[in-house]
Protein backbone atom coordinates (compact mmCIF):
# COMPACT_ATOMS: atom_id res chain seq x y z
CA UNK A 1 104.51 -48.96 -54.72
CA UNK A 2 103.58 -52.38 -53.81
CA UNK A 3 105.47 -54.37 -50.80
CA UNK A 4 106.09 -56.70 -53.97
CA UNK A 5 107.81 -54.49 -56.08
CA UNK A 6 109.73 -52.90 -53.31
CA UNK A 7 110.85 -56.49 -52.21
CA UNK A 8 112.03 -57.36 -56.01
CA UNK A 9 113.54 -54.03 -56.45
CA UNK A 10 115.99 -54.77 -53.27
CA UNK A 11 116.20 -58.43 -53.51
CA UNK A 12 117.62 -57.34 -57.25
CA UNK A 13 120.14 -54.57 -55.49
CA UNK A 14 121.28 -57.47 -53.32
CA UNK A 15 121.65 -59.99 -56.63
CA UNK A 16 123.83 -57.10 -57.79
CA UNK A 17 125.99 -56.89 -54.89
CA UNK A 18 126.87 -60.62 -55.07
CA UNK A 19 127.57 -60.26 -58.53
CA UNK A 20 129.77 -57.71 -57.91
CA UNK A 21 131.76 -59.06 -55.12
CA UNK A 22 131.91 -62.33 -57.18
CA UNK A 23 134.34 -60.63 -60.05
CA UNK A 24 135.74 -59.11 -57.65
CA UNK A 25 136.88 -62.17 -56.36
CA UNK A 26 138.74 -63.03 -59.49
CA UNK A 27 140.88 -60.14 -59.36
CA UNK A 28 141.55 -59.27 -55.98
CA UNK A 29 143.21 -61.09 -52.76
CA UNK A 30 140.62 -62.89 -50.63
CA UNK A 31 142.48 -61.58 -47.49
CA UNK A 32 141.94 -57.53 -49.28
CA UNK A 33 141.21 -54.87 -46.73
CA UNK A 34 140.19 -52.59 -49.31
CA UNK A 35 137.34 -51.02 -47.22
CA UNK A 36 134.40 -51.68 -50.45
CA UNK A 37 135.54 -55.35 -50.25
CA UNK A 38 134.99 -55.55 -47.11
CA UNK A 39 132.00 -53.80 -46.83
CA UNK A 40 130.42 -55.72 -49.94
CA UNK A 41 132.26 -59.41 -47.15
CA UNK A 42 129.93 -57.82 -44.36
CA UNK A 43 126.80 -57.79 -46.30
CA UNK A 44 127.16 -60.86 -48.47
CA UNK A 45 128.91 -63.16 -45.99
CA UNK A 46 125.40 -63.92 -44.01
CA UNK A 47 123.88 -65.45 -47.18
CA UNK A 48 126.55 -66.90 -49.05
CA UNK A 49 128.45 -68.29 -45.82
CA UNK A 50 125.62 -71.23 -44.74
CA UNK A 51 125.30 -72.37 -48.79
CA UNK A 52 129.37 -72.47 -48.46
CA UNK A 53 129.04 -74.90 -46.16
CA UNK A 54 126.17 -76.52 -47.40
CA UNK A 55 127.88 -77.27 -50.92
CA UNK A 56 130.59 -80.04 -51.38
CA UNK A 57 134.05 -79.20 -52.00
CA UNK A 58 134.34 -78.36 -55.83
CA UNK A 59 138.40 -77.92 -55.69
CA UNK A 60 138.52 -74.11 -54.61
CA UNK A 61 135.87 -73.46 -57.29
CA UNK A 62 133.25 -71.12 -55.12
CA UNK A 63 129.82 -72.42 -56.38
CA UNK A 64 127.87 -70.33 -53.63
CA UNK A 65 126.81 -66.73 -55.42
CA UNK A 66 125.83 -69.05 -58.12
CA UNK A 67 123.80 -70.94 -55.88
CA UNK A 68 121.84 -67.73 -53.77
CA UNK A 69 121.50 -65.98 -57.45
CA UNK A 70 119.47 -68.56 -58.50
CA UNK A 71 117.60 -68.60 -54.88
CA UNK A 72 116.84 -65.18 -55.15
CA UNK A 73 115.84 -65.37 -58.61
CA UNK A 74 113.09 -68.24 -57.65
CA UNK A 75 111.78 -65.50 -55.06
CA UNK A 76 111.63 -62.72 -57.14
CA UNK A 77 109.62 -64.95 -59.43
CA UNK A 78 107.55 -66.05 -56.80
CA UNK A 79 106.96 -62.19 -55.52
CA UNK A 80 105.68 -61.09 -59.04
């Protein structure tokens, strides 16, 4: 396997893991201490915490998964 492919293949896991914590998001409490929410906070947060920041206020709207799917999207397309 190619250090491309193996860098798609978890740079996709990771997309999936934002996804997931995204809908998750719309059902749960952001303060949950359900221990897969906040193991799925812990390896999210480092990404999606700087674009957070980065983007403007968009009245409690979170635009950032949105934002880093797209990023990671561009490098998959970049690794392949």
């Amino acid at each position: 396997m190619r250090i491309s492919a193996l860098l798609v293949a978890l740079i996709t896991l990771y997309q999936g893991l934002i996804l997931v914590r995204a809908i998750i998001s719309w059902f749960t409490s952001p303060d949950s201490d359900h221990p897969t929410i906040e193991l799925l906070k812990r390896l999210t947060d480092p990404v999606l915490d700087p674009v957070r920041k980065a983007l403007p206020d968009t009245a409690g709207i979170d635009l950032s998964p949105l934002v880093v799917l797209i990023g990671l999207e561009l490098v998959k397309r970049l690794l392949t």
